[in-house]
PDB file of N, CA and C in Angstrom:
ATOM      1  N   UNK A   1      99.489 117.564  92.875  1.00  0.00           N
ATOM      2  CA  UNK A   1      99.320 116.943  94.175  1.00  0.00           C
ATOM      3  C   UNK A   1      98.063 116.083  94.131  1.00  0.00           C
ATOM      4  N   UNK A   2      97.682 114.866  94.850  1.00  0.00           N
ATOM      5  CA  UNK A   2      97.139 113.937  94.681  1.00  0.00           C
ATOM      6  C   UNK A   2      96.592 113.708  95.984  1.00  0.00           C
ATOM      7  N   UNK A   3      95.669 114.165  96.375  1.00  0.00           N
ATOM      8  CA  UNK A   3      94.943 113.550  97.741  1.00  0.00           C
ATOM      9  C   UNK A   3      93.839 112.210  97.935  1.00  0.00           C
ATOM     10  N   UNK A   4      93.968 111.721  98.318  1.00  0.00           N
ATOM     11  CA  UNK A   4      93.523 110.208  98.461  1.00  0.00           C
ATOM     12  C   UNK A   4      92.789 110.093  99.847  1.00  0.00           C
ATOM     13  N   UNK A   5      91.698 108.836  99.604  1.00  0.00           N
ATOM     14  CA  UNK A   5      91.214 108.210 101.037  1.00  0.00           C
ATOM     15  C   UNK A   5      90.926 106.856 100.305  1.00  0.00           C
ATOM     16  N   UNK A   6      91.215 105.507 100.590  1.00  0.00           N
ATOM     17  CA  UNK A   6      90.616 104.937  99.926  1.00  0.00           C
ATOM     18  C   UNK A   6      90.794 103.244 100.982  1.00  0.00           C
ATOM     19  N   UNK A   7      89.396 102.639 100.992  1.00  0.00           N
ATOM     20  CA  UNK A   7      88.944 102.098 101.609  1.00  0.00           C
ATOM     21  C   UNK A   7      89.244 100.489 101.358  1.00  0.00           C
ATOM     22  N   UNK A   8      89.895  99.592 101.853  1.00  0.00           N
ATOM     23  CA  UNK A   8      90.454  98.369 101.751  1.00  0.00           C
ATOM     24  C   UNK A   8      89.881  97.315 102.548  1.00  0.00           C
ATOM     25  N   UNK A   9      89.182  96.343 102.412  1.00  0.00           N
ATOM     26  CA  UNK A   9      88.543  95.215 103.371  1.00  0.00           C
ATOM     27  C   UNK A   9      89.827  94.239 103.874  1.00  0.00           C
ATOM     28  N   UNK A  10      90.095  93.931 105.037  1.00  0.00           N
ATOM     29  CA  UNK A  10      90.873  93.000 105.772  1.00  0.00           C
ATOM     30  C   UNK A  10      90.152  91.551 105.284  1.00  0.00           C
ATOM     31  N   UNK A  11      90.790  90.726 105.265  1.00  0.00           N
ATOM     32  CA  UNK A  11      90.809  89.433 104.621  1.00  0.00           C
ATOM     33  C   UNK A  11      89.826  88.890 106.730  1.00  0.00           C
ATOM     34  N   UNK A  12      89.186  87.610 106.375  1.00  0.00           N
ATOM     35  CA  UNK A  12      88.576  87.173 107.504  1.00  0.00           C
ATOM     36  C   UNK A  12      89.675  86.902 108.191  1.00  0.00           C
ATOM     37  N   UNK A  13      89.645  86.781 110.158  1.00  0.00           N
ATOM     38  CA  UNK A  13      90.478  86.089 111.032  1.00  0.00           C
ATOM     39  C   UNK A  13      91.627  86.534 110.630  1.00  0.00           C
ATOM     40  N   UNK A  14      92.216  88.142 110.213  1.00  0.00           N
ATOM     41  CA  UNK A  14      93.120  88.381 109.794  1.00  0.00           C
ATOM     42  C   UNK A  14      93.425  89.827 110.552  1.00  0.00           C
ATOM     43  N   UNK A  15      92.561  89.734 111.852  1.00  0.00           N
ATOM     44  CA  UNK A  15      92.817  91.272 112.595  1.00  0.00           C
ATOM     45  C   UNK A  15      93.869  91.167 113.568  1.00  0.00           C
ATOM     46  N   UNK A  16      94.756  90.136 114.046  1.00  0.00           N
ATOM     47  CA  UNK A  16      95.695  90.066 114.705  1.00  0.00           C
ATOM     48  C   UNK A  16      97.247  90.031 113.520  1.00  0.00           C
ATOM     49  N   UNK A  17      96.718  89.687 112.780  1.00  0.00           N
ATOM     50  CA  UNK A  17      97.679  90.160 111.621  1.00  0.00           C
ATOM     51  C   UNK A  17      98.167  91.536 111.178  1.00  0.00           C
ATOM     52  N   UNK A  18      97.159  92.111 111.333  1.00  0.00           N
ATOM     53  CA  UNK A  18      96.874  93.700 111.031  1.00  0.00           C
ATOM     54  C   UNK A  18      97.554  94.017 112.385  1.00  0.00           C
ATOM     55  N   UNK A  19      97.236  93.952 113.240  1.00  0.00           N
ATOM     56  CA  UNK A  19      97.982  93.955 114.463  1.00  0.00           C
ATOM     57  C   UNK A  19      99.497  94.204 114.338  1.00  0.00           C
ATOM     58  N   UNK A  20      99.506  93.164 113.732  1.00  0.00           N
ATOM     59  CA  UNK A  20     101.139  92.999 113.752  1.00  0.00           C
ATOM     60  C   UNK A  20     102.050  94.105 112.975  1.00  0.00           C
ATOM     61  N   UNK A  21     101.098  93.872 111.437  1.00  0.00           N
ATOM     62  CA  UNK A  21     101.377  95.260 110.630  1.00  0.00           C
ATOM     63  C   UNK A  21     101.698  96.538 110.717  1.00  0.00           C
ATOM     64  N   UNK A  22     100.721  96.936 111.782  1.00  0.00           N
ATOM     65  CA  UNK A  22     100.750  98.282 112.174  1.00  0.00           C
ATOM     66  C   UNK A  22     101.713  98.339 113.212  1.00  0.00           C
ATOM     67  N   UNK A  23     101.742  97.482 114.287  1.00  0.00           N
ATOM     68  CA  UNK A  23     102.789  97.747 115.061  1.00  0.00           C
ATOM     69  C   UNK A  23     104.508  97.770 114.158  1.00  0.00           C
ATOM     70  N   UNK A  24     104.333  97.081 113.326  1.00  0.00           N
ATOM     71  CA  UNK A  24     105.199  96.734 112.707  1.00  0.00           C
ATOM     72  C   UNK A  24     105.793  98.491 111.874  1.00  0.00           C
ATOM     73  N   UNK A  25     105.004  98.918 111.086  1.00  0.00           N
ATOM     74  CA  UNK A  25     105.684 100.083 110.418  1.00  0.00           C
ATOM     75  C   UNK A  25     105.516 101.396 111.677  1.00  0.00           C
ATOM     76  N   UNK A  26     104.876 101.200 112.933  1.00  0.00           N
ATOM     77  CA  UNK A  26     105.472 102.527 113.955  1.00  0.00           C
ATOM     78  C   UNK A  26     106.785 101.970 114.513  1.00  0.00           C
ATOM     79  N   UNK A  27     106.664 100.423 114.618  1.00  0.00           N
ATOM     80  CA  UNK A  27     108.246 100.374 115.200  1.00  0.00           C
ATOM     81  C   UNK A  27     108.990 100.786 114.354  1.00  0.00           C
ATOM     82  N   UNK A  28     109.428 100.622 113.393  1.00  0.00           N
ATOM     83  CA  UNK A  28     110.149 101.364 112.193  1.00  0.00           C
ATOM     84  C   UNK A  28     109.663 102.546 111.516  1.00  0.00           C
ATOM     85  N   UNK A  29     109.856 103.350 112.337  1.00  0.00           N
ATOM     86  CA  UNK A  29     108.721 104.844 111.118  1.00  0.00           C
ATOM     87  C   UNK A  29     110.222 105.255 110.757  1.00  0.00           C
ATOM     88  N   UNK A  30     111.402 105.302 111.153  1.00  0.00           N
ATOM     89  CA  UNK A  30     112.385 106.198 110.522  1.00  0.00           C
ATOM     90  C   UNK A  30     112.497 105.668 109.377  1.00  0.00           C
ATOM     91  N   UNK A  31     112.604 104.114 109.206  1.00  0.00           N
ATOM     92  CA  UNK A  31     112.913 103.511 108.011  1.00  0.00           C
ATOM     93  C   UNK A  31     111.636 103.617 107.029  1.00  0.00           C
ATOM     94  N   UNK A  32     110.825 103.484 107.460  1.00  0.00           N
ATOM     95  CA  UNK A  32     109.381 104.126 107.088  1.00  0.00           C
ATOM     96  C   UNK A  32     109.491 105.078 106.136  1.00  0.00           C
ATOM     97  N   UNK A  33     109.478 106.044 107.480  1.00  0.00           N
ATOM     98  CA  UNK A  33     109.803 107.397 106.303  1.00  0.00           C
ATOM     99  C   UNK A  33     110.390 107.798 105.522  1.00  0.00           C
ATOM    100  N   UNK A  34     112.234 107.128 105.257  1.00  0.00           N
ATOM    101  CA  UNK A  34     113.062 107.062 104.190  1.00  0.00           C
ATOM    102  C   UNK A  34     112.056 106.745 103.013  1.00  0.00           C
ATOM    103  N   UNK A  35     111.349 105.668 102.886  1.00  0.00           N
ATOM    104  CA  UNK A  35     110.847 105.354 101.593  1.00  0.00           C
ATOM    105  C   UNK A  35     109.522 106.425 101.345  1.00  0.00           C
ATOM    106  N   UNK A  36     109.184 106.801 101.762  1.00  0.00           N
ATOM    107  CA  UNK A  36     108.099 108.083 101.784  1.00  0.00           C
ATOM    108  C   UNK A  36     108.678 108.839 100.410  1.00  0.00           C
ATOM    109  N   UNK A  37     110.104 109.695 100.930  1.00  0.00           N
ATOM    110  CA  UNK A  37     110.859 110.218 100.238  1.00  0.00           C
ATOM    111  C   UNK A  37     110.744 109.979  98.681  1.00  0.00           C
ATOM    112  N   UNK A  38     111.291 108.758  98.191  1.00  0.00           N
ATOM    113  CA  UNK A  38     111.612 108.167  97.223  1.00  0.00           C
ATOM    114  C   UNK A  38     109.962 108.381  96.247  1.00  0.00           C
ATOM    115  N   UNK A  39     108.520 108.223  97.542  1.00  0.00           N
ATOM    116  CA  UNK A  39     107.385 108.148  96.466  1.00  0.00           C
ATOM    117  C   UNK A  39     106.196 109.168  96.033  1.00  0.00           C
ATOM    118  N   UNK A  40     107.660 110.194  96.700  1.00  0.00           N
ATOM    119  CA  UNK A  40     106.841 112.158  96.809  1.00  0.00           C
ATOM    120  C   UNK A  40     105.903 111.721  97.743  1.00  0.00           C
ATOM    121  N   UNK A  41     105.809 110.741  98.735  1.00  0.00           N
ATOM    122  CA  UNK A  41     104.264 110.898  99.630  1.00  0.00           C
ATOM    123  C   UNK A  41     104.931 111.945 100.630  1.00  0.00           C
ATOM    124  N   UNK A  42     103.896 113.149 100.707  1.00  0.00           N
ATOM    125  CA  UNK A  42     104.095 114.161 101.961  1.00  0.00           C
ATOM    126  C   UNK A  42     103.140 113.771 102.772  1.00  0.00           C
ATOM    127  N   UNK A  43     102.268 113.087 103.044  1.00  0.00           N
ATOM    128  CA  UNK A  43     101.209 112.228 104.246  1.00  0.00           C
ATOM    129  C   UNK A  43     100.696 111.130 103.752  1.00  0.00           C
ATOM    130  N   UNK A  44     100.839 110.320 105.032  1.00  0.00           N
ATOM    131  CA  UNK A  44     100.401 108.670 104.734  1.00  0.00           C
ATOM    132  C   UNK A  44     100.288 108.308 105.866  1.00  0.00           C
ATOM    133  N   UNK A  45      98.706 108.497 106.091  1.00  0.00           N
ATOM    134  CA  UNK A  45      97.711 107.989 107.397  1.00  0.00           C
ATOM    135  C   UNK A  45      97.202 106.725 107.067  1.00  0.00           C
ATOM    136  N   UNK A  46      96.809 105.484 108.125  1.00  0.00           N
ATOM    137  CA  UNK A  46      96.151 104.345 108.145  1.00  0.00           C
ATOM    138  C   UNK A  46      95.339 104.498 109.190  1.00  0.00           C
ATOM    139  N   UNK A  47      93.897 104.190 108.684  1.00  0.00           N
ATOM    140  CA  UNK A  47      92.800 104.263 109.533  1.00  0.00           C
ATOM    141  C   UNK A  47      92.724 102.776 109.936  1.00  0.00           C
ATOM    142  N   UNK A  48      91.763 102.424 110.365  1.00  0.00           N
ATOM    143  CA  UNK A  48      91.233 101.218 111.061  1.00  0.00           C
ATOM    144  C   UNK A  48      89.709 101.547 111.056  1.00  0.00           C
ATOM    145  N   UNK A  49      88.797 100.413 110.975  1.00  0.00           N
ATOM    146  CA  UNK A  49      87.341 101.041 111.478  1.00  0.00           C
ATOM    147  C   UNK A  49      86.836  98.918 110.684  1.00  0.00           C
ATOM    148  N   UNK A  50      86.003  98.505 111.814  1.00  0.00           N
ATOM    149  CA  UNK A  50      85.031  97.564 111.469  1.00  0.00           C
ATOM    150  C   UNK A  50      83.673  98.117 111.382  1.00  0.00           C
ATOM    151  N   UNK A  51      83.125  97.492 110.819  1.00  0.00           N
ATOM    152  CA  UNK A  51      81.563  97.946 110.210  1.00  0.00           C
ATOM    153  C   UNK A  51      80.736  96.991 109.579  1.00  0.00           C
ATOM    154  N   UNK A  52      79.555  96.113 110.136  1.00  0.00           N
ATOM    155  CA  UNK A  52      78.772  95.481 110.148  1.00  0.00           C
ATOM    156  C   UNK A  52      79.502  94.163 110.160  1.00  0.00           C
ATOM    157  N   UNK A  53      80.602  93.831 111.137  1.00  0.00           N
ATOM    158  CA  UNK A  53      80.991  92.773 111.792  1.00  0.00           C
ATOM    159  C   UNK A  53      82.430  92.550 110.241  1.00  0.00           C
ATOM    160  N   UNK A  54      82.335  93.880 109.595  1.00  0.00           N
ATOM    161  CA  UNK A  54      84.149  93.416 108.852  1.00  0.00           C
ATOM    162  C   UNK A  54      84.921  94.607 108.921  1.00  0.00           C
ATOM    163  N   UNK A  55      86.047  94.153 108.944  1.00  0.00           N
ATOM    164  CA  UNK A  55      87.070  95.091 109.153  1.00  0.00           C
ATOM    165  C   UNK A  55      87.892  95.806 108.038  1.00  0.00           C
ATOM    166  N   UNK A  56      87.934  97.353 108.081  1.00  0.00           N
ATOM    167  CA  UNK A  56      88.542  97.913 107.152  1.00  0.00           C
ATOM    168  C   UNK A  56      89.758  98.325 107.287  1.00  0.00           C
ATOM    169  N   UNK A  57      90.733  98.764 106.799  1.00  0.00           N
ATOM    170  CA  UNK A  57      92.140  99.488 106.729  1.00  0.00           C
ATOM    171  C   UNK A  57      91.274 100.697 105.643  1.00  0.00           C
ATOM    172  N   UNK A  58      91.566 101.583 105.825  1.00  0.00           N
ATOM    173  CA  UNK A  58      91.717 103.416 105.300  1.00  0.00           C
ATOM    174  C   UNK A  58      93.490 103.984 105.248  1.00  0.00           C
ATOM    175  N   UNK A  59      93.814 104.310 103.782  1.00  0.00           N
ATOM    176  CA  UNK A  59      94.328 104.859 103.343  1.00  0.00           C
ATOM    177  C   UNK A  59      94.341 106.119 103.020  1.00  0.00           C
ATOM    178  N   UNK A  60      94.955 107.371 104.007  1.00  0.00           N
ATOM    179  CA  UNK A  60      94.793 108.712 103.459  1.00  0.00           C
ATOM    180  C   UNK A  60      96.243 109.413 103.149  1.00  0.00           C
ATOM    181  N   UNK A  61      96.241 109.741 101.853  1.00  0.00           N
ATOM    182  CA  UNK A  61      97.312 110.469 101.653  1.00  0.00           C
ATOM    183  C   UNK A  61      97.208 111.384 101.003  1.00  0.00           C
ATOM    184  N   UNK A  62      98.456 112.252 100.688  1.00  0.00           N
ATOM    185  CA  UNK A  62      98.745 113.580  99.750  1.00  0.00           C
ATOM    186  C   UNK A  62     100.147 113.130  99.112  1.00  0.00           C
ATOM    187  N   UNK A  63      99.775 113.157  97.933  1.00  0.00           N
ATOM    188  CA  UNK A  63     101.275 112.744  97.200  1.00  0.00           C
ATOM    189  C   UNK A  63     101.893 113.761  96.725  1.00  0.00           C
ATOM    190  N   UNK A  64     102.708 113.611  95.972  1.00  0.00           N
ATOM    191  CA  UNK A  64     103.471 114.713  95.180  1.00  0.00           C
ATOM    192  C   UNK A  64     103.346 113.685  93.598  1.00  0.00           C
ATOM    193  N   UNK A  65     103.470 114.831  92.401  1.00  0.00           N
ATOM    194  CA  UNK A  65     103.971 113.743  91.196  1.00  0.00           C
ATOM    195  C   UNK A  65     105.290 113.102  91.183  1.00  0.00           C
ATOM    196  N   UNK A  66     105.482 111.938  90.045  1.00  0.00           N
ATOM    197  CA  UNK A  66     106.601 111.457  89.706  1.00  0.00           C
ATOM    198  C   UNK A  66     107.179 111.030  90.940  1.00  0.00           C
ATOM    199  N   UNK A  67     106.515 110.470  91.804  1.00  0.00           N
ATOM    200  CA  UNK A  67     106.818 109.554  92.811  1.00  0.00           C
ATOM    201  C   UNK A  67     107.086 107.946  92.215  1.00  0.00           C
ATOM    202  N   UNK A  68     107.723 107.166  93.148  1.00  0.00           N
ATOM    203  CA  UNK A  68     107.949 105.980  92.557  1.00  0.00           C
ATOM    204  C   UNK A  68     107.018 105.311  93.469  1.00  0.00           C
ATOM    205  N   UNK A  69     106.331 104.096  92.894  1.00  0.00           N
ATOM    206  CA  UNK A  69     105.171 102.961  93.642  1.00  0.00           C
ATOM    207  C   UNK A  69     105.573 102.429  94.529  1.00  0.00           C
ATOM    208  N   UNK A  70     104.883 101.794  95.534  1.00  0.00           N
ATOM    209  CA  UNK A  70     105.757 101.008  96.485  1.00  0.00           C
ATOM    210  C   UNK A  70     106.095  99.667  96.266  1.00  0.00           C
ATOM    211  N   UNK A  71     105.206  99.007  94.967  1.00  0.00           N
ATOM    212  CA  UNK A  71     105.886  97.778  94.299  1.00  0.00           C
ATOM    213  C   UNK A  71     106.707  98.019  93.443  1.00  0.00           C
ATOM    214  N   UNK A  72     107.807  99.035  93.285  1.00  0.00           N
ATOM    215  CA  UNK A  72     108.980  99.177  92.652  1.00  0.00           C
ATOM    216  C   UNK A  72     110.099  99.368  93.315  1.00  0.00           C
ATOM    217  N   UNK A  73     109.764 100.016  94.509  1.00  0.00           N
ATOM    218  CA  UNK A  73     111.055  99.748  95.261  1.00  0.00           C
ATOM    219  C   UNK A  73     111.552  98.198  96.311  1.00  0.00           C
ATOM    220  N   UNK A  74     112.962  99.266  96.078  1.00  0.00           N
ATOM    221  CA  UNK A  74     113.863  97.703  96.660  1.00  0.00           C
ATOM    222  C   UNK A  74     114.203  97.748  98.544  1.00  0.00           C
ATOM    223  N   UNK A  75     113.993  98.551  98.634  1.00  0.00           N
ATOM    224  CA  UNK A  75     113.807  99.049 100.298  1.00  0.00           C
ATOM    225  C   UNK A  75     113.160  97.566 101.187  1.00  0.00           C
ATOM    226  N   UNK A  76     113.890  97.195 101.894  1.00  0.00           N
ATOM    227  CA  UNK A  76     113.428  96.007 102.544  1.00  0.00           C
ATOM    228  C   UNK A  76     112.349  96.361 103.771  1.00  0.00           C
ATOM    229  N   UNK A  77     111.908  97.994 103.484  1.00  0.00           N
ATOM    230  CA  UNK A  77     110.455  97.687 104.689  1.00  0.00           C
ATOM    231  C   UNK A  77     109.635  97.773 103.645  1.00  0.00           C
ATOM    232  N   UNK A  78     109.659  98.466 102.502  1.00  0.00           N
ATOM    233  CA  UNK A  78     108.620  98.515 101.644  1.00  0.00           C
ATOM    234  C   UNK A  78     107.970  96.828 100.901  1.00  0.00           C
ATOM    235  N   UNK A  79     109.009  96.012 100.870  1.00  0.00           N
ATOM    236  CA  UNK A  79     109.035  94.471 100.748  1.00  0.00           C
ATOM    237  C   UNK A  79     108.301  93.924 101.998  1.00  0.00           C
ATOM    238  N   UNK A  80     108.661  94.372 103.283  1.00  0.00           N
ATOM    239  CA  UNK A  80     107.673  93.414 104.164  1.00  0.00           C
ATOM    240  C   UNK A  80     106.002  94.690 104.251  1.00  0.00           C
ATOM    241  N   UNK A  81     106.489  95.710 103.989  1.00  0.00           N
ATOM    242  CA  UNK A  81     105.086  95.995 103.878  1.00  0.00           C
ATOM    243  C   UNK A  81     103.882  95.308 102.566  1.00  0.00           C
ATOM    244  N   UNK A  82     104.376  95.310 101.618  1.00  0.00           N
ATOM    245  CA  UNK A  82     103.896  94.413 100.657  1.00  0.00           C
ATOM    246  C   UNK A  82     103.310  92.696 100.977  1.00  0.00           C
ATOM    247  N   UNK A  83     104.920  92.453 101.852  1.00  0.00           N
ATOM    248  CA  UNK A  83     103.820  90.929 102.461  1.00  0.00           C
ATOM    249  C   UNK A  83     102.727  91.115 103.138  1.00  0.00           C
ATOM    250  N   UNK A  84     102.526  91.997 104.255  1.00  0.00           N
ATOM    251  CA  UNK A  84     101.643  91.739 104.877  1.00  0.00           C
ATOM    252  C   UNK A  84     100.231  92.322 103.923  1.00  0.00           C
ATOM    253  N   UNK A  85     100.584  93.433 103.598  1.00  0.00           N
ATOM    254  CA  UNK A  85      99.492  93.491 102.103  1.00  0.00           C
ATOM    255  C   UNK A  85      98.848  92.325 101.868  1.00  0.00           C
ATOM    256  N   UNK A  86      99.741  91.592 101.500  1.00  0.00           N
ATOM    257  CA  UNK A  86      99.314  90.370 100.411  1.00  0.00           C
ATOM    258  C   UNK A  86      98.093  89.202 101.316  1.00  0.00           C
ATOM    259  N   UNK A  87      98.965  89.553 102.903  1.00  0.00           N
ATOM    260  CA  UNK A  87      98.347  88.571 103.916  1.00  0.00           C
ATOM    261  C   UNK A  87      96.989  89.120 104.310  1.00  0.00           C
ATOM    262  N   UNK A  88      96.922  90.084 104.123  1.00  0.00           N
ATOM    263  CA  UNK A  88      95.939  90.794 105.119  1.00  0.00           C
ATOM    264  C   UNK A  88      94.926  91.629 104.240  1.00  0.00           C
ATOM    265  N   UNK A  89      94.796  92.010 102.827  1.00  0.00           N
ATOM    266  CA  UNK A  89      94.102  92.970 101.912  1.00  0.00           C
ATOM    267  C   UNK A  89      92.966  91.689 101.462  1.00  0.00           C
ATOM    268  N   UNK A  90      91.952  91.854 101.582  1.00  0.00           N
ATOM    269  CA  UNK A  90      91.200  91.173 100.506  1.00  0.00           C
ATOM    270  C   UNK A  90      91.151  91.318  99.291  1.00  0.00           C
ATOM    271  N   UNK A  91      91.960  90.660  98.560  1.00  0.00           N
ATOM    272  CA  UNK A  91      91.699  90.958  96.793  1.00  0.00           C
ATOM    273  C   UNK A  91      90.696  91.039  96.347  1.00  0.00           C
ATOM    274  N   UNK A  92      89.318  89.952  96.895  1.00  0.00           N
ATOM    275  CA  UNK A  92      88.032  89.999  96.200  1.00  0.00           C
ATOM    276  C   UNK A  92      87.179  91.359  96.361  1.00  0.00           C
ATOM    277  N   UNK A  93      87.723  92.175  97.250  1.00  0.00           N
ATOM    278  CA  UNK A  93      86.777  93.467  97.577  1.00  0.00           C
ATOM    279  C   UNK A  93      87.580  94.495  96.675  1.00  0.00           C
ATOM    280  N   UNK A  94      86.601  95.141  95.857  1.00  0.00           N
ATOM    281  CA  UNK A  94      86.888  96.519  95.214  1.00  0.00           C
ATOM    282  C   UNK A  94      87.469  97.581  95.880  1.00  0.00           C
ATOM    283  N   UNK A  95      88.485  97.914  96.016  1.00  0.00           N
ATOM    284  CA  UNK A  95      89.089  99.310  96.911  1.00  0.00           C
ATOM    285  C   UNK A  95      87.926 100.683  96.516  1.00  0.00           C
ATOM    286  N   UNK A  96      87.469 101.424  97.864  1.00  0.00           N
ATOM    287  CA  UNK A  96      86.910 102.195  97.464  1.00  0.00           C
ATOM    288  C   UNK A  96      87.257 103.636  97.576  1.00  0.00           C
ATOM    289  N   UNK A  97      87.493 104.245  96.196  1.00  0.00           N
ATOM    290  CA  UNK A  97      87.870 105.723  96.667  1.00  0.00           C
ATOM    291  C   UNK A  97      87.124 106.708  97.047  1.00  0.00           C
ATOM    292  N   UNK A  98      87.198 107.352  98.288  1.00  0.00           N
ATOM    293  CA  UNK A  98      85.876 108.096  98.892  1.00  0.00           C
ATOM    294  C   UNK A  98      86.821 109.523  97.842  1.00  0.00           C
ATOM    295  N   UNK A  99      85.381 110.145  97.549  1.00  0.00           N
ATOM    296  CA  UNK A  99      85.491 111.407  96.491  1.00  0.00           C
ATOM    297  C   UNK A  99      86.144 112.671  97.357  1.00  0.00           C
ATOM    298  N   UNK A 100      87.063 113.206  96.645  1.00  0.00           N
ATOM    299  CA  UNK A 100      87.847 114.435  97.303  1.00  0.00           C
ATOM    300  C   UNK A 100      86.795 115.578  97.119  1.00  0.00           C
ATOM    301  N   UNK A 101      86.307 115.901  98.224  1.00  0.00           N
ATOM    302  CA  UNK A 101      85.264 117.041  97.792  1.00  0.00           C
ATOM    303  C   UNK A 101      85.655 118.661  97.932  1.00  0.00           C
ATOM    304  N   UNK A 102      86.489 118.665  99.195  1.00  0.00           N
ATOM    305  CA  UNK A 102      87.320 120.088  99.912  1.00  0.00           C
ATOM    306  C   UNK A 102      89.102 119.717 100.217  1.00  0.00           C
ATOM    307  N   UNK A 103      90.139 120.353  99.479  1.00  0.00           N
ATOM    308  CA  UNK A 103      91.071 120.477 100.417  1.00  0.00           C
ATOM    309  C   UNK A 103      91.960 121.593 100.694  1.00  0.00           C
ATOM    310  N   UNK A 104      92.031 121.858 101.825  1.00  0.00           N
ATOM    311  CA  UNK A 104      92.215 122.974 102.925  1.00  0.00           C
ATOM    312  C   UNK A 104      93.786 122.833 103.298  1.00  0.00           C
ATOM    313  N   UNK A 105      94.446 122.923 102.328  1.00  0.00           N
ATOM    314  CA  UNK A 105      95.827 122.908 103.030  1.00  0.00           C
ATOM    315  C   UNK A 105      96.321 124.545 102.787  1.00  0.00           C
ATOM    316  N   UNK A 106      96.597 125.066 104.049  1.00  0.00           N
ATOM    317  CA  UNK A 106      97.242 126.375 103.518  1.00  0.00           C
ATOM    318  C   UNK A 106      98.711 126.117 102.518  1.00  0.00           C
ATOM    319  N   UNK A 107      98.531 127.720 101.729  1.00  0.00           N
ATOM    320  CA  UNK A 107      99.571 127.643 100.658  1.00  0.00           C
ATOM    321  C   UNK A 107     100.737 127.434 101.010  1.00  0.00           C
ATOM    322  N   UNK A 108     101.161 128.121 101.975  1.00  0.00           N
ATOM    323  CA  UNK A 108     102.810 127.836 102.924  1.00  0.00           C
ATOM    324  C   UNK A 108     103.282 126.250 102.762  1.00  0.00           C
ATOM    325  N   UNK A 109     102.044 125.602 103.009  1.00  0.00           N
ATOM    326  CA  UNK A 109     102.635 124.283 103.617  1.00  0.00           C
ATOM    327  C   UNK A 109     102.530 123.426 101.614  1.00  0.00           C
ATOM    328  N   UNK A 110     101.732 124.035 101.274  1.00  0.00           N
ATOM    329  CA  UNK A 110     101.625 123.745  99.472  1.00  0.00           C
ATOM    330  C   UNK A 110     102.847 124.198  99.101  1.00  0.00           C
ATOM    331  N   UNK A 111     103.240 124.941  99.399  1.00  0.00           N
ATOM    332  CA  UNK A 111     104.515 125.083  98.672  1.00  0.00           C
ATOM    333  C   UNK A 111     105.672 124.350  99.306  1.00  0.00           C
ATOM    334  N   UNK A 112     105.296 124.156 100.519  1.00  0.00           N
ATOM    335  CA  UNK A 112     106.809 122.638 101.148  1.00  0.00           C
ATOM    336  C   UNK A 112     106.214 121.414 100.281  1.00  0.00           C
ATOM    337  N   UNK A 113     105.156 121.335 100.196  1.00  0.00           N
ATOM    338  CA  UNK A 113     105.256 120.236  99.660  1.00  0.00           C
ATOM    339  C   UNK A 113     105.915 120.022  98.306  1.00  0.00           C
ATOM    340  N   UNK A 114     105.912 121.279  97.365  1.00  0.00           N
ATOM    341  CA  UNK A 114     106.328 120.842  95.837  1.00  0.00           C
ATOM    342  C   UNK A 114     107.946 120.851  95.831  1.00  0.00           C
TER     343      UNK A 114
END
């Protein structure tokens, strides 16, 4: 299992975009969640947070192994999630992975997940 947080800079004049994004995968969470399936993700949170006048996206998840990427599938939300990626991620900023220090999942729910 694979727990993650990891920190992504929004491209400038690109927060109504993000906008759109996010509204975009709750209007569709069923179809959403089909592709979840396919990439062993058992949680996949998106934060939001600006900080010293730029804006971040936060990635938190718990995977499972032998999941498939989301640039391998053919799923047409996982394709527009990728565009807006492309529109909205700053490439020039280093993604930052904040360090897994504690995780607290009781075993019950460790074992739904495998």
């Amino acid at each position: 299992m694979n727990v993650e947080l990891t920190r992504f800079r929004v491209k400038p004049g690109m927060s109504e975009k993000v906008d759109e994004w996010l509204a975009f995968l709750n209007g569709h969470m069923e179809d959403v969640l089909v592709t979840l399936e396919g990439e062993n993700m058992h949680v996949e949170t998106i934060f939001r947070e600006v900080l010293d006048g730029e804006e971040y996206l936060y990635w938190y998840s718990i995977q499972g192994g032998g999941g498939q990427a989301v640039e391998e599938s053919d799923h047409w939300i996982d394709k527009k999630h990728l565009e807006y990626w492309d529109a909205c991620i700053d490439p020039d900023f280093r993604p930052v992975d904040l360090k897994t220090e504690v995780v607290m999942i009781p075993e019950k729910v460790r074992r739904a997940m495998d």
